[in-house]
N, C-alpha and C. Protein backbone atom coordinates (compact mmCIF):
# COMPACT_ATOMS: atom_id res chain seq x y z
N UNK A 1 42.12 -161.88 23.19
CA UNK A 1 42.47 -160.50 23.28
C UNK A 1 42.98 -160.01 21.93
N UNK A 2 42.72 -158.57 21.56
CA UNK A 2 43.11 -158.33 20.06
C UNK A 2 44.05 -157.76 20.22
N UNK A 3 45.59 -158.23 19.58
CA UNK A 3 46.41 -158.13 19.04
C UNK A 3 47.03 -156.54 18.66
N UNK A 4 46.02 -155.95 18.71
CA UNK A 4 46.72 -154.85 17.74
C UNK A 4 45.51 -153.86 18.70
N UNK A 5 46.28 -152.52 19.03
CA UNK A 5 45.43 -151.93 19.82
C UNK A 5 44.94 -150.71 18.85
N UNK A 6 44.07 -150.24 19.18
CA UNK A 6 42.99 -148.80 18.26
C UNK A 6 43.55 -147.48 18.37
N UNK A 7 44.80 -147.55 19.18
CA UNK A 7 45.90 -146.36 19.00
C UNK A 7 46.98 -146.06 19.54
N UNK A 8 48.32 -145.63 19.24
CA UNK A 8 49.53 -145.50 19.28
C UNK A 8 49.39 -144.80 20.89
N UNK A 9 48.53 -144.34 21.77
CA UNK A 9 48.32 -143.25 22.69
C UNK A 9 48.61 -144.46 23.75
N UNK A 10 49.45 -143.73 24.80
CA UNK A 10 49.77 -144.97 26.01
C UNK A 10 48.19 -144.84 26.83
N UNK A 11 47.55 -143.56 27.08
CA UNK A 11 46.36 -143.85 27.83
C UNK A 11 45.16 -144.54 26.98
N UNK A 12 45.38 -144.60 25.63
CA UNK A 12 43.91 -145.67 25.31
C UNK A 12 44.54 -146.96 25.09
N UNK A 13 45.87 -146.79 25.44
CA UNK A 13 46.41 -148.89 25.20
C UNK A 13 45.81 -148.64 26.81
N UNK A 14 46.16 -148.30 27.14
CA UNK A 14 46.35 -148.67 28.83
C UNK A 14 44.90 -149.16 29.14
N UNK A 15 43.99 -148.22 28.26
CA UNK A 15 42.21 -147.98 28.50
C UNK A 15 41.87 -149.52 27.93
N UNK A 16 42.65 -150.02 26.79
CA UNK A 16 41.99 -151.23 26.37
C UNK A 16 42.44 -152.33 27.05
N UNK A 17 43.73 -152.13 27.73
CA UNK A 17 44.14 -153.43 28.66
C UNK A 17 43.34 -153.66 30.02
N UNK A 18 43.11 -152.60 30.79
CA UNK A 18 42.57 -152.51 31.87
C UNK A 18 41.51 -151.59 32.36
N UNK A 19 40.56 -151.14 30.84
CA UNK A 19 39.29 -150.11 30.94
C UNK A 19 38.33 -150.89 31.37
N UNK A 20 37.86 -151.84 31.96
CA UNK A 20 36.42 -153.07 31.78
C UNK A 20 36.63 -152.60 33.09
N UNK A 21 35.29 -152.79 33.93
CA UNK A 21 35.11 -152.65 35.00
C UNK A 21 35.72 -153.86 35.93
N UNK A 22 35.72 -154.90 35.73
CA UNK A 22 36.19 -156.29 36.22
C UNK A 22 37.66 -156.27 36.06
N UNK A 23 38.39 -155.98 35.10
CA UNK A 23 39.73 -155.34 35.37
C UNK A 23 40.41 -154.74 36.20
N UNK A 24 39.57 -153.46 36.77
CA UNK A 24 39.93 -152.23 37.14
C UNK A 24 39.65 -152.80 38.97
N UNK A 25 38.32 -153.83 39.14
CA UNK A 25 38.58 -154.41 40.48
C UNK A 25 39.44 -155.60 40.99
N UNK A 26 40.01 -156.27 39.74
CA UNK A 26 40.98 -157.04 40.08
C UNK A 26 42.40 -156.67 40.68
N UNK A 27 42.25 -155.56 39.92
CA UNK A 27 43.70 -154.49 39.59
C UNK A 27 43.59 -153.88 41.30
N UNK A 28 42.55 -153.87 41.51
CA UNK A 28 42.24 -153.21 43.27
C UNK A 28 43.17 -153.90 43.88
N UNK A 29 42.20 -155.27 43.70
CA UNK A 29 42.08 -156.63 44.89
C UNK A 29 43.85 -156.50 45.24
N UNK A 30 44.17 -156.84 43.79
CA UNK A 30 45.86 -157.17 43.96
C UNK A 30 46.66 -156.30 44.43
N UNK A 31 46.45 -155.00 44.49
CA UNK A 31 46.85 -154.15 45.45
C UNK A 31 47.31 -154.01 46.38
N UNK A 32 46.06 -154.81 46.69
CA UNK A 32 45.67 -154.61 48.20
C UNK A 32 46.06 -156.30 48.97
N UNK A 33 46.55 -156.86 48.01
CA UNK A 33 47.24 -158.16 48.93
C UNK A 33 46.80 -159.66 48.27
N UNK A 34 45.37 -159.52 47.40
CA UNK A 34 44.72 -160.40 47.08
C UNK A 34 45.60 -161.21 45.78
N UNK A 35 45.64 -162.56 45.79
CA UNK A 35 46.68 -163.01 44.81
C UNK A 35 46.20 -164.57 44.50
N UNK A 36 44.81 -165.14 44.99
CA UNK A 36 44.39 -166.82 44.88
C UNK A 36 43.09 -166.31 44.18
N UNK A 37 42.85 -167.27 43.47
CA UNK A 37 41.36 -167.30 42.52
C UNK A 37 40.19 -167.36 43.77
N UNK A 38 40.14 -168.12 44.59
CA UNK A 38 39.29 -167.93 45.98
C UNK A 38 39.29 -166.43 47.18
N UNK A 39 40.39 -166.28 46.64
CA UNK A 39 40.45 -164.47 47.06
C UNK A 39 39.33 -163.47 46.37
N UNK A 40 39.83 -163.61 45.12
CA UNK A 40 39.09 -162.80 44.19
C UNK A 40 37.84 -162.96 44.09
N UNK A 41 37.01 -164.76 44.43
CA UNK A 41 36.02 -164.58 44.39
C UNK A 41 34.91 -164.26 45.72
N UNK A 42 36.10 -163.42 46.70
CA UNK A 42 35.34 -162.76 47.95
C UNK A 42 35.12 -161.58 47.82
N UNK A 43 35.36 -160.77 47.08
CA UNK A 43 34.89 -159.86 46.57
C UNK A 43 33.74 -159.06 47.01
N UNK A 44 33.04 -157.73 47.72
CA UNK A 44 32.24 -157.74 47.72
C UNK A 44 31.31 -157.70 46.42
N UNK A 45 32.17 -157.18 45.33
CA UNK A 45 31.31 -157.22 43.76
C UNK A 45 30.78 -158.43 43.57
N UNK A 46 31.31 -159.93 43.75
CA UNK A 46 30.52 -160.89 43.59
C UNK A 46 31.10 -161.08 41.88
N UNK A 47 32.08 -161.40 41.65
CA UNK A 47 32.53 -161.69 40.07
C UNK A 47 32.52 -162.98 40.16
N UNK A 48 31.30 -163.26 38.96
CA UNK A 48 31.21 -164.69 38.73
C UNK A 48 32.57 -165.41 37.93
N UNK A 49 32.70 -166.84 38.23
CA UNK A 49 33.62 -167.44 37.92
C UNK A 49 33.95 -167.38 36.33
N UNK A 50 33.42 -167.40 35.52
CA UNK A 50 33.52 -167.30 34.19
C UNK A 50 33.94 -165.90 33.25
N UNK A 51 33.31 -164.93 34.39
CA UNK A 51 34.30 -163.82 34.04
C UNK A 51 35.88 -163.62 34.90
N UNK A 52 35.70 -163.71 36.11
CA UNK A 52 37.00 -163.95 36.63
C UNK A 52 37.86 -164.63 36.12
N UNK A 53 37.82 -165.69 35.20
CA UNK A 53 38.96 -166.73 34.56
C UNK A 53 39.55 -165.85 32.92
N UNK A 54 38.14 -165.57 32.67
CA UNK A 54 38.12 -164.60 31.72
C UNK A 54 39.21 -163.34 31.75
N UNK A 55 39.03 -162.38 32.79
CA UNK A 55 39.67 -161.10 33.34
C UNK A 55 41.30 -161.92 33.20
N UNK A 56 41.58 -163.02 34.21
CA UNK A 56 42.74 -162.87 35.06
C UNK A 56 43.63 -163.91 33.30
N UNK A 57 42.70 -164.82 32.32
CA UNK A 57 43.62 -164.81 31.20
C UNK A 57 44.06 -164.02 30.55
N UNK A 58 42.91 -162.67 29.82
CA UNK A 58 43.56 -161.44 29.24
C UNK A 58 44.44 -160.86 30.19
N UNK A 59 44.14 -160.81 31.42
CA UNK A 59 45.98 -159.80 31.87
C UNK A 59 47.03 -160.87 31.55
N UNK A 60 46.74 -162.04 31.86
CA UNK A 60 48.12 -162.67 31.86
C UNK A 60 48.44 -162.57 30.33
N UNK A 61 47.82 -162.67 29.34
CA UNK A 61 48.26 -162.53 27.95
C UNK A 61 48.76 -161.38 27.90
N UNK A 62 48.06 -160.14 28.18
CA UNK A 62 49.21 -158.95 28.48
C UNK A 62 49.86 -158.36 28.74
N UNK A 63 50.73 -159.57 29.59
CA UNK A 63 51.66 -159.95 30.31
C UNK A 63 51.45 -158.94 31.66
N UNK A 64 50.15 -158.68 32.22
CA UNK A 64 49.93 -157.81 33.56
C UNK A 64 50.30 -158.58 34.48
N UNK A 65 50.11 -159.75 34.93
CA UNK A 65 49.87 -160.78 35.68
C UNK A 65 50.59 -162.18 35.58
N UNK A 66 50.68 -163.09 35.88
CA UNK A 66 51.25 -164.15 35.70
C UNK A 66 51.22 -165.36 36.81
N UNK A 67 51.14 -166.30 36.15
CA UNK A 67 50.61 -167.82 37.46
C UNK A 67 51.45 -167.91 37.57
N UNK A 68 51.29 -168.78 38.96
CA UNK A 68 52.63 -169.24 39.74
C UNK A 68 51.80 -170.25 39.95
């Protein structure tokens, strides 16, 4: 994840933390109750595993999220 965001504006940090489409349905799931890597991959979107590990490290680096 890059370090340094493309502008001081809270809605385009916000846009680069959680603008990706796979973001924005994780950000659902958890909402809505979903919180196990086997959750997420019931999905009706169907997010393959390699982006899902992908998605759920950048939030946790941006400190959105966090393992337990």
């Amino acid at each position: 994840m890059k370090s340094a965001f493309r502008s001081p504006c809270p809605i385009a940090t916000t846009l680069d933390l959680v603008g990706d489409r796979w973001t924005l349905v994780l950000v659902r799931d958890m909402v809505t109750g979903k919180a196990r890597y086997s959750e997420f991959l019931q999905s009706p979107e169907r997010i393959t595993t390699n982006i899902l590990a992908d998605r759920l490290a950048r939030m946790e680096e941006a400190g959105l999220v966090s393992r337990t």
